[in-house]
PDB file of N, CA and C in Angstrom:
ATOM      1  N   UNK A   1     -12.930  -2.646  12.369  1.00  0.00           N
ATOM      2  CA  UNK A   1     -13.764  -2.902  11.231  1.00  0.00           C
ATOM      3  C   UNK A   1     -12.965  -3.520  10.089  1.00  0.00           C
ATOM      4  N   UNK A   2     -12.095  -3.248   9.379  1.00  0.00           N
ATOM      5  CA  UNK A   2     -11.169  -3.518   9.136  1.00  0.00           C
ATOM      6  C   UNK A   2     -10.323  -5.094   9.487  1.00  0.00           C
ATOM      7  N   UNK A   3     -10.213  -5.468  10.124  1.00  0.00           N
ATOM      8  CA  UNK A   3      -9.864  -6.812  10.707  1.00  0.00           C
ATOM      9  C   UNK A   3     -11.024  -7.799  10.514  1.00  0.00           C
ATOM     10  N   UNK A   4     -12.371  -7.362  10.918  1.00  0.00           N
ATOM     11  CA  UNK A   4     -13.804  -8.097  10.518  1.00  0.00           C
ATOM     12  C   UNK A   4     -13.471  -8.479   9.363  1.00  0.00           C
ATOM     13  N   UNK A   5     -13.143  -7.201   8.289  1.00  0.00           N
ATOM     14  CA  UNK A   5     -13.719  -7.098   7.106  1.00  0.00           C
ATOM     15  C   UNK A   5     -12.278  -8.515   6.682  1.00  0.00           C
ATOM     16  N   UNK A   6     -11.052  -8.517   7.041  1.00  0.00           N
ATOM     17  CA  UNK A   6      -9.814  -9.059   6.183  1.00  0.00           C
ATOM     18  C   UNK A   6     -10.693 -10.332   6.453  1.00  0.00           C
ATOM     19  N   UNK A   7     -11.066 -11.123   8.177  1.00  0.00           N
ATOM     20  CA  UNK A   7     -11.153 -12.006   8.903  1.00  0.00           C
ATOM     21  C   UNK A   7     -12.126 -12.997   7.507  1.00  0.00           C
ATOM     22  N   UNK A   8     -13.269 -12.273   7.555  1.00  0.00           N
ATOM     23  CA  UNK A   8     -14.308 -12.638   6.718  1.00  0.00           C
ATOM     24  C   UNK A   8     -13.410 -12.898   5.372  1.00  0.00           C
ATOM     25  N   UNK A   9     -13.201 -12.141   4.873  1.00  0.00           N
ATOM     26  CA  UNK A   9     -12.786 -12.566   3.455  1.00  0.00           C
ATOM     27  C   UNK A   9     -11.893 -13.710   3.160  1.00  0.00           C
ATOM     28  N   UNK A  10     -11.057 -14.011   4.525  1.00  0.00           N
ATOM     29  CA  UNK A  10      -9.727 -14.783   4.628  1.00  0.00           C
ATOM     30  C   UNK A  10     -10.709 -15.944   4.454  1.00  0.00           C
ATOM     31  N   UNK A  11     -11.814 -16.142   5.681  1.00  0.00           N
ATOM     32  CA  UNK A  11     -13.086 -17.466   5.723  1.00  0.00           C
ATOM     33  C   UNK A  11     -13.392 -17.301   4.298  1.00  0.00           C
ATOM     34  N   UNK A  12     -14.283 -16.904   3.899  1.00  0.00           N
ATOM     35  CA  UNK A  12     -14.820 -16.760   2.024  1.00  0.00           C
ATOM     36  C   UNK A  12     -13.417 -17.758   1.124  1.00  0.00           C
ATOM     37  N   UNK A  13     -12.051 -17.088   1.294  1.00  0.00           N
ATOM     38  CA  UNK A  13     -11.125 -17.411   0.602  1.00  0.00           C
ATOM     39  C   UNK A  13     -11.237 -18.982   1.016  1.00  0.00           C
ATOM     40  N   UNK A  14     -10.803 -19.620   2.612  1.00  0.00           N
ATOM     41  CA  UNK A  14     -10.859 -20.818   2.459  1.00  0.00           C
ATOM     42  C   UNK A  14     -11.940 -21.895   1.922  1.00  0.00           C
ATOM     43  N   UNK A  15     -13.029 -21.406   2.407  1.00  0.00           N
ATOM     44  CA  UNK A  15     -14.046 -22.048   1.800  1.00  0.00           C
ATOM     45  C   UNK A  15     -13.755 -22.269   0.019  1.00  0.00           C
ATOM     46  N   UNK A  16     -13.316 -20.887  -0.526  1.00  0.00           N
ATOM     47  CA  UNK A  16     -13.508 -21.380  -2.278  1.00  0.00           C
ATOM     48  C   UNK A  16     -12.174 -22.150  -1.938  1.00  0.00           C
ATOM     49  N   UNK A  17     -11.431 -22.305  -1.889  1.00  0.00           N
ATOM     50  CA  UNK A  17     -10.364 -23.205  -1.782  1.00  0.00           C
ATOM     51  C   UNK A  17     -10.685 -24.659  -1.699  1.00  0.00           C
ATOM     52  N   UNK A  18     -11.457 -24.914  -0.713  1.00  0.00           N
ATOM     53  CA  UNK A  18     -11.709 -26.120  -0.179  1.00  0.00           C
ATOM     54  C   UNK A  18     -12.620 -27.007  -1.293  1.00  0.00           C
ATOM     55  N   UNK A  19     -13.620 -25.484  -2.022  1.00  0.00           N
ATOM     56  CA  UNK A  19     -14.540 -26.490  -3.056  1.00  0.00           C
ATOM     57  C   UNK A  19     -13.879 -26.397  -4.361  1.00  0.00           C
ATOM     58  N   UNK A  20     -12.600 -25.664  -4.318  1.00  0.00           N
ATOM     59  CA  UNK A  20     -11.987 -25.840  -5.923  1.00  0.00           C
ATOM     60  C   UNK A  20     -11.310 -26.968  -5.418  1.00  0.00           C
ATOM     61  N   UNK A  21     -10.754 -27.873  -4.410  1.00  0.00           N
ATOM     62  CA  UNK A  21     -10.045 -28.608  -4.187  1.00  0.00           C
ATOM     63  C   UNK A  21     -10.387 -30.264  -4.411  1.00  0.00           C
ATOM     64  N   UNK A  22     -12.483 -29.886  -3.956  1.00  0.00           N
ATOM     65  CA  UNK A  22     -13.077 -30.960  -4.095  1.00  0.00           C
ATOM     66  C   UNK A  22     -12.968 -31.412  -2.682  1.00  0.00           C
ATOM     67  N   UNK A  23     -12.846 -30.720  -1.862  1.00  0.00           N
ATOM     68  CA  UNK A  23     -12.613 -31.327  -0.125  1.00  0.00           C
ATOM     69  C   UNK A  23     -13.320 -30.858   0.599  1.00  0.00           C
ATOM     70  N   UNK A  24     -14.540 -30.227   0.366  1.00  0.00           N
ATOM     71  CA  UNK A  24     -15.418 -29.404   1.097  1.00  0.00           C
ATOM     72  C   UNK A  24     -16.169 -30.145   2.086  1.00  0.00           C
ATOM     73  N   UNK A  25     -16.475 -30.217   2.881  1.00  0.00           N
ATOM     74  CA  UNK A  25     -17.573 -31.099   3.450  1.00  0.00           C
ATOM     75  C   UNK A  25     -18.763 -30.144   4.235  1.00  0.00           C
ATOM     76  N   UNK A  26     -19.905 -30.841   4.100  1.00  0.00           N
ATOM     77  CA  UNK A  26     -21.304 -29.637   4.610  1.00  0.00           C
ATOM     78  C   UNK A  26     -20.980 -28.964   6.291  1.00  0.00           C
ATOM     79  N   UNK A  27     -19.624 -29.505   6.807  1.00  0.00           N
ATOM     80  CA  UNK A  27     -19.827 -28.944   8.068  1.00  0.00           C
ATOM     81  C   UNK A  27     -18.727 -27.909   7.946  1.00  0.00           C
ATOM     82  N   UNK A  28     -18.115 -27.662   7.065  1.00  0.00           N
ATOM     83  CA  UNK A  28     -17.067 -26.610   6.743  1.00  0.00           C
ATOM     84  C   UNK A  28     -18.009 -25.448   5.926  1.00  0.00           C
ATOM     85  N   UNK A  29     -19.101 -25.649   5.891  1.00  0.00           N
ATOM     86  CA  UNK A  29     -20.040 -24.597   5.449  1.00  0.00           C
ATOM     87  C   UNK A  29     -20.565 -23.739   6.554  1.00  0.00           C
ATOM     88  N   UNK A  30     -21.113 -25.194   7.446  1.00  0.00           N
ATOM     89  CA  UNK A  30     -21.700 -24.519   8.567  1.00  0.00           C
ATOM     90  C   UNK A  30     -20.542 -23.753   9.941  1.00  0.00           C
ATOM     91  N   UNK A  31     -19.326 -24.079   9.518  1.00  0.00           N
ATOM     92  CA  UNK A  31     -18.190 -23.542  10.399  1.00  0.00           C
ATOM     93  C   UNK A  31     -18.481 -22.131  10.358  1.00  0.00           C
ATOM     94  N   UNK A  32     -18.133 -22.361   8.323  1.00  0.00           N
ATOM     95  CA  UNK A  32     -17.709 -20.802   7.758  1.00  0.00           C
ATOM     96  C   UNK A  32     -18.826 -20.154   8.278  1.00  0.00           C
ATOM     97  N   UNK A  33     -20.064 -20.182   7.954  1.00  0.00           N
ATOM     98  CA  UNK A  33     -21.411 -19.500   7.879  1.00  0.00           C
ATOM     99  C   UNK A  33     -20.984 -18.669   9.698  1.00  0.00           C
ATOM    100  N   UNK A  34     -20.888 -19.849  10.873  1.00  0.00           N
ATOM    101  CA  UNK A  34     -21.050 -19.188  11.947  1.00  0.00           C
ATOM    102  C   UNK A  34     -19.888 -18.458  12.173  1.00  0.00           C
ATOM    103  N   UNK A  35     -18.383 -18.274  11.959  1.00  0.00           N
ATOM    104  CA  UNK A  35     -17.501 -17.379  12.274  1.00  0.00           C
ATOM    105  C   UNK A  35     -17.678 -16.212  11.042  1.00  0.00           C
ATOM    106  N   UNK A  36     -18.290 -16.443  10.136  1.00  0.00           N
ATOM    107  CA  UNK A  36     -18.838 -14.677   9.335  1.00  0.00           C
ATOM    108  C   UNK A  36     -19.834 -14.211  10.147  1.00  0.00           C
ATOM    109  N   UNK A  37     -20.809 -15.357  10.656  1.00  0.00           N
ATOM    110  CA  UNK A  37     -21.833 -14.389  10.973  1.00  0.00           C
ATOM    111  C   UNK A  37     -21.740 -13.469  12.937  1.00  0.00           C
ATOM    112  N   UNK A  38     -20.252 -14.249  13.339  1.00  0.00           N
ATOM    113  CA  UNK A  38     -19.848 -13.591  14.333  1.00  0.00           C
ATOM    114  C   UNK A  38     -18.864 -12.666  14.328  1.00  0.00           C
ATOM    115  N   UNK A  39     -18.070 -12.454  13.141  1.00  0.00           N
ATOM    116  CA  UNK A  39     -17.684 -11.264  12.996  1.00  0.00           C
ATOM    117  C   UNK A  39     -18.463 -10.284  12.214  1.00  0.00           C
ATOM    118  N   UNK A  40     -19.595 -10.452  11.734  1.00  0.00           N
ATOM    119  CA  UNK A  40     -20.603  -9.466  11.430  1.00  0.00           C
ATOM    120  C   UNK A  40     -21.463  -8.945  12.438  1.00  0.00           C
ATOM    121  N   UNK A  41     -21.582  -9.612  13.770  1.00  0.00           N
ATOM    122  CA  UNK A  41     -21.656  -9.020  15.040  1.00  0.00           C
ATOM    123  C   UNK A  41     -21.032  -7.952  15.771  1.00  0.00           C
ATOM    124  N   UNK A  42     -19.935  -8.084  15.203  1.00  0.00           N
ATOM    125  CA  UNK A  42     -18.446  -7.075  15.720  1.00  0.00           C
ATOM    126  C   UNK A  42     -18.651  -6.140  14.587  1.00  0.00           C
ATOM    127  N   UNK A  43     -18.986  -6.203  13.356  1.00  0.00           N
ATOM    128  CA  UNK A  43     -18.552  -5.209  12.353  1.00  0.00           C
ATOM    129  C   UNK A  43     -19.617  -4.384  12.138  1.00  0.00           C
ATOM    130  N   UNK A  44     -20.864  -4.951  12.734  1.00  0.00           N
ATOM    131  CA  UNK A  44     -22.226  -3.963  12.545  1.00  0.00           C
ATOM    132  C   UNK A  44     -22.652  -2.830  13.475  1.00  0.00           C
ATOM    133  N   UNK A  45     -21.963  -3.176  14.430  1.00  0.00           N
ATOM    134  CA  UNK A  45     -22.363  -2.072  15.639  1.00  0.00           C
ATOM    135  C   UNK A  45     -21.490  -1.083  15.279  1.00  0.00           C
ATOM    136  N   UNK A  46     -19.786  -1.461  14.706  1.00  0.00           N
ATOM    137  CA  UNK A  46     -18.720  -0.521  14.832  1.00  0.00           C
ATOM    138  C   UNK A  46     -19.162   0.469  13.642  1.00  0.00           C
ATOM    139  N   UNK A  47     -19.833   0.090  12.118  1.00  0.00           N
ATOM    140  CA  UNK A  47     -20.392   0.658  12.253  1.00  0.00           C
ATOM    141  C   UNK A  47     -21.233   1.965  11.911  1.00  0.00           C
ATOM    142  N   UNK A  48     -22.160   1.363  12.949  1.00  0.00           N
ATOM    143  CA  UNK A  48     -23.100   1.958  13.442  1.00  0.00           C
ATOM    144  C   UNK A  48     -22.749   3.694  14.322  1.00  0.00           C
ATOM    145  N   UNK A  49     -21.197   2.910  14.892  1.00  0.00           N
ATOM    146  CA  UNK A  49     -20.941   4.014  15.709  1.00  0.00           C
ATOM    147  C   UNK A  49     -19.662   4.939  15.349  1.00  0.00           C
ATOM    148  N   UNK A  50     -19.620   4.555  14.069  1.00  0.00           N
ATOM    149  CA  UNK A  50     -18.360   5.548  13.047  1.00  0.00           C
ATOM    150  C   UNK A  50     -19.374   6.637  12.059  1.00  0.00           C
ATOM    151  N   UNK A  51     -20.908   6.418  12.337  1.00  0.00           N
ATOM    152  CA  UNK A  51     -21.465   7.473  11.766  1.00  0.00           C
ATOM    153  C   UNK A  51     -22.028   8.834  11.987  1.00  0.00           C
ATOM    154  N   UNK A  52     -21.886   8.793  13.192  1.00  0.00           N
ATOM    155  CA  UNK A  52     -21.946  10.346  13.908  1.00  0.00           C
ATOM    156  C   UNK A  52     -20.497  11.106  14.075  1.00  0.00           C
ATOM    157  N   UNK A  53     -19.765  10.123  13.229  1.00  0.00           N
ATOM    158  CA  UNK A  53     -18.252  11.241  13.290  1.00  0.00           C
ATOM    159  C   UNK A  53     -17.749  11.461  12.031  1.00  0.00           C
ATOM    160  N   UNK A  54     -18.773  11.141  11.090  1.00  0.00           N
ATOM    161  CA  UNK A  54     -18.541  11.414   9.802  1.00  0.00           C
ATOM    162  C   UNK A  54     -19.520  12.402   9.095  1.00  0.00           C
ATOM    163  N   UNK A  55     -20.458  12.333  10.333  1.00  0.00           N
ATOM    164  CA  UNK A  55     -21.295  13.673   9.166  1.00  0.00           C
ATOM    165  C   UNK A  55     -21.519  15.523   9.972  1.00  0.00           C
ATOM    166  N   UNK A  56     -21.662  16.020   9.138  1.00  0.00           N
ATOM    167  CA  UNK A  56     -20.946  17.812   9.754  1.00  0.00           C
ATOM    168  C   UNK A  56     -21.986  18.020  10.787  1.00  0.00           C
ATOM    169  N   UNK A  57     -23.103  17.721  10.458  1.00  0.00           N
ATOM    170  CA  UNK A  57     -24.194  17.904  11.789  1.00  0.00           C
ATOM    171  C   UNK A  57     -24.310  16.804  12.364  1.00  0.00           C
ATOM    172  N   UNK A  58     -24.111  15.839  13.041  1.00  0.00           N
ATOM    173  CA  UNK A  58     -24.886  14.915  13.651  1.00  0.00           C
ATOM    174  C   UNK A  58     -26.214  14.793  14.378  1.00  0.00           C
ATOM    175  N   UNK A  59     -26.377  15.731  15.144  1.00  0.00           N
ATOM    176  CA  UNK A  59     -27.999  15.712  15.823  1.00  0.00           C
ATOM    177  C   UNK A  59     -28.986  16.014  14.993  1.00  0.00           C
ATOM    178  N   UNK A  60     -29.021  16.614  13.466  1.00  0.00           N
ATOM    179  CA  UNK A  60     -30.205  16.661  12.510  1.00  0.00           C
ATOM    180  C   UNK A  60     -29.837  15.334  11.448  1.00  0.00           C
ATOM    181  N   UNK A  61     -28.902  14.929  11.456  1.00  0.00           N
ATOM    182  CA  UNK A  61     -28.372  14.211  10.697  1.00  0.00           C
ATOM    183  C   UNK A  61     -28.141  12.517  10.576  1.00  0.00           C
ATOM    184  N   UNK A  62     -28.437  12.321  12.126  1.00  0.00           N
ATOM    185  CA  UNK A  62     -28.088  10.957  12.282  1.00  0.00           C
ATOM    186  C   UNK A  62     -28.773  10.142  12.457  1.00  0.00           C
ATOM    187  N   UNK A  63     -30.404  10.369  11.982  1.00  0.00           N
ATOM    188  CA  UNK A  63     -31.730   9.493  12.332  1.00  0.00           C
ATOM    189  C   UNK A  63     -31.613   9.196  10.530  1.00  0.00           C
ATOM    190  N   UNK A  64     -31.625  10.200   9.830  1.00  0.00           N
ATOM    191  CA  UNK A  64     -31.488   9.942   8.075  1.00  0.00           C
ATOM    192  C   UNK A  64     -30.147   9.172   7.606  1.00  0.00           C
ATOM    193  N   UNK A  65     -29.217   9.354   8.124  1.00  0.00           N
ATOM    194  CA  UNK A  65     -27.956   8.815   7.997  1.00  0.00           C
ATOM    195  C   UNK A  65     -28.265   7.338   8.570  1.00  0.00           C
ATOM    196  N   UNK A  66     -28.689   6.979   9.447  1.00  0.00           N
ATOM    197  CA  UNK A  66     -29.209   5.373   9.824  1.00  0.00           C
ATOM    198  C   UNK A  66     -30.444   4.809   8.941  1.00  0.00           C
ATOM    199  N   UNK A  67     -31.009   5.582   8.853  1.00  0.00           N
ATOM    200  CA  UNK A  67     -31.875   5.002   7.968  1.00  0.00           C
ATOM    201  C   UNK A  67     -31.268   4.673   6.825  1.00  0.00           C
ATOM    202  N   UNK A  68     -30.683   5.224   6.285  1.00  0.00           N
ATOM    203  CA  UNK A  68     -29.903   5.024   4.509  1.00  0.00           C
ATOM    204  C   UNK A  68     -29.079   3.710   4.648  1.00  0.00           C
ATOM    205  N   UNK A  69     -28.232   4.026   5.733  1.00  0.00           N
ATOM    206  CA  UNK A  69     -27.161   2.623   5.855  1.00  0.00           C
ATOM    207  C   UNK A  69     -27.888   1.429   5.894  1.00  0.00           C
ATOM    208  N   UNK A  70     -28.944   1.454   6.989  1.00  0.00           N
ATOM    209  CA  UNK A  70     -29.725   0.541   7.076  1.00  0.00           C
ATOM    210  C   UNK A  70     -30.508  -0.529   6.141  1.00  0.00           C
ATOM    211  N   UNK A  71     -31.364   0.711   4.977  1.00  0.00           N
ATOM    212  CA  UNK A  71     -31.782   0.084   4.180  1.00  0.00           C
ATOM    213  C   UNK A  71     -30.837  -0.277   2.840  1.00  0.00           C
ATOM    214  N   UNK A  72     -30.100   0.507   2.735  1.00  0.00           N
ATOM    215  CA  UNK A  72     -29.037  -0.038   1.883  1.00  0.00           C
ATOM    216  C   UNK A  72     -28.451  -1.290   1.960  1.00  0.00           C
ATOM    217  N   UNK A  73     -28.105  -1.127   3.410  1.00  0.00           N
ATOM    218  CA  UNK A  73     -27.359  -2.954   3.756  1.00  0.00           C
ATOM    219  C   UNK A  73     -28.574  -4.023   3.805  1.00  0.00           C
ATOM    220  N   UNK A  74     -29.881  -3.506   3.685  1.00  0.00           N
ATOM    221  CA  UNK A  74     -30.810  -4.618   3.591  1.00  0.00           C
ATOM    222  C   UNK A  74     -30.685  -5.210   2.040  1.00  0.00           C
ATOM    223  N   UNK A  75     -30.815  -3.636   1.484  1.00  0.00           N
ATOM    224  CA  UNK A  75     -31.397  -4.064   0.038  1.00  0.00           C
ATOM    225  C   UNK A  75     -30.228  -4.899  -0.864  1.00  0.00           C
ATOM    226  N   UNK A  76     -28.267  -4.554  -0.134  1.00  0.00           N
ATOM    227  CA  UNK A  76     -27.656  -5.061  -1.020  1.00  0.00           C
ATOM    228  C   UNK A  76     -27.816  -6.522  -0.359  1.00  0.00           C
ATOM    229  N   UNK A  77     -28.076  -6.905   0.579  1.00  0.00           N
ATOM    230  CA  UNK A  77     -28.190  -8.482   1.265  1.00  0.00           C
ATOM    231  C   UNK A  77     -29.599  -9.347   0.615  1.00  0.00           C
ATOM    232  N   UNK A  78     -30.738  -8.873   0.050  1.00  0.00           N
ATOM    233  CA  UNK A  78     -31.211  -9.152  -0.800  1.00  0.00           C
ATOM    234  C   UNK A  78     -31.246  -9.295  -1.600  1.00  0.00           C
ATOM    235  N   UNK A  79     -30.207  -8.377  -2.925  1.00  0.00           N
ATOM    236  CA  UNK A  79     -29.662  -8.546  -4.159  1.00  0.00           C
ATOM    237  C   UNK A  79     -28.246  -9.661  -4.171  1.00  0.00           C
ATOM    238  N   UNK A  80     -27.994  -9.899  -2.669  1.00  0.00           N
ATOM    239  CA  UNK A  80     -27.098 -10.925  -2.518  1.00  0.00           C
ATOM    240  C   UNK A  80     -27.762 -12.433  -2.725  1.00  0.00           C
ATOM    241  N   UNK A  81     -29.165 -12.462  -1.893  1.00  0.00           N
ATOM    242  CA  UNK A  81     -29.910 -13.749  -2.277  1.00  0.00           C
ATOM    243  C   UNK A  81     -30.511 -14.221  -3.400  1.00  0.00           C
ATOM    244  N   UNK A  82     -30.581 -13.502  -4.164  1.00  0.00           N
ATOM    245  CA  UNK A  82     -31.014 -13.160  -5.283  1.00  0.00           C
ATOM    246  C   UNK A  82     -30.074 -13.403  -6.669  1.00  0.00           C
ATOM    247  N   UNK A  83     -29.468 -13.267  -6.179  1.00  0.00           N
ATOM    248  CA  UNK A  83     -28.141 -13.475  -7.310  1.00  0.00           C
ATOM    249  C   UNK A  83     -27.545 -14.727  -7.147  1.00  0.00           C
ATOM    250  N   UNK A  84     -27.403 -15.010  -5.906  1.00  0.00           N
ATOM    251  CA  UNK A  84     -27.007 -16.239  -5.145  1.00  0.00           C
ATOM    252  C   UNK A  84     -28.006 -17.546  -5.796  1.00  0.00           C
ATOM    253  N   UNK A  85     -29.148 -17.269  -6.530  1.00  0.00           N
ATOM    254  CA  UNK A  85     -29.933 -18.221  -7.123  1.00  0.00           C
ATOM    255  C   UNK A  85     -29.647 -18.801  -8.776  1.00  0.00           C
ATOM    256  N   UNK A  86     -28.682 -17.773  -8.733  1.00  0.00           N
ATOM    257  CA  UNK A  86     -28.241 -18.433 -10.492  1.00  0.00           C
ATOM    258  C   UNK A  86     -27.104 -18.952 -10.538  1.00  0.00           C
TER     259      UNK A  86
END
């Protein structure tokens, strides 16, 4: 998770690089876009499956515990598009 998380940010970093540089071109968008959105493949399941070892009950615990993550990561990915408009 951890490695996702550096991988992604390292992509984010080149990209601002490239448009503070003035060298960006629209297919270095669409690069970046698809290697985040394939290590967010790798980083969503993991997880998914680091949360039944973090909470004291898991079998009453882990249908509410998915739900929260869930809608949380919706709602901050919406306040991401959203912000992303100004």
């Amino acid at each position: 998770m951890i490695w996702t998380d550096i991988l992604r940010a390292g992509i984010a970093c080149i990209l601002a690089l490239l448009f503070m540089t003035g060298s960006m071109l629209p297919w270095h968008i669409y690069a970046a876009n698809l290697l985040i959105a394939i290590l967010g493949f790798l980083f969503n399941p993991a997880t998914q499956t680091v949360i039944p070892a973090i909470l004291p009950e898991p079998t009453k615990q882990l249908a509410p515990a998915n739900a929260l993550l869930n809608s949380s990561s919706k709602t901050i990915e919406l306040l991401g598009y959203a912000l992303g408009e100004y």
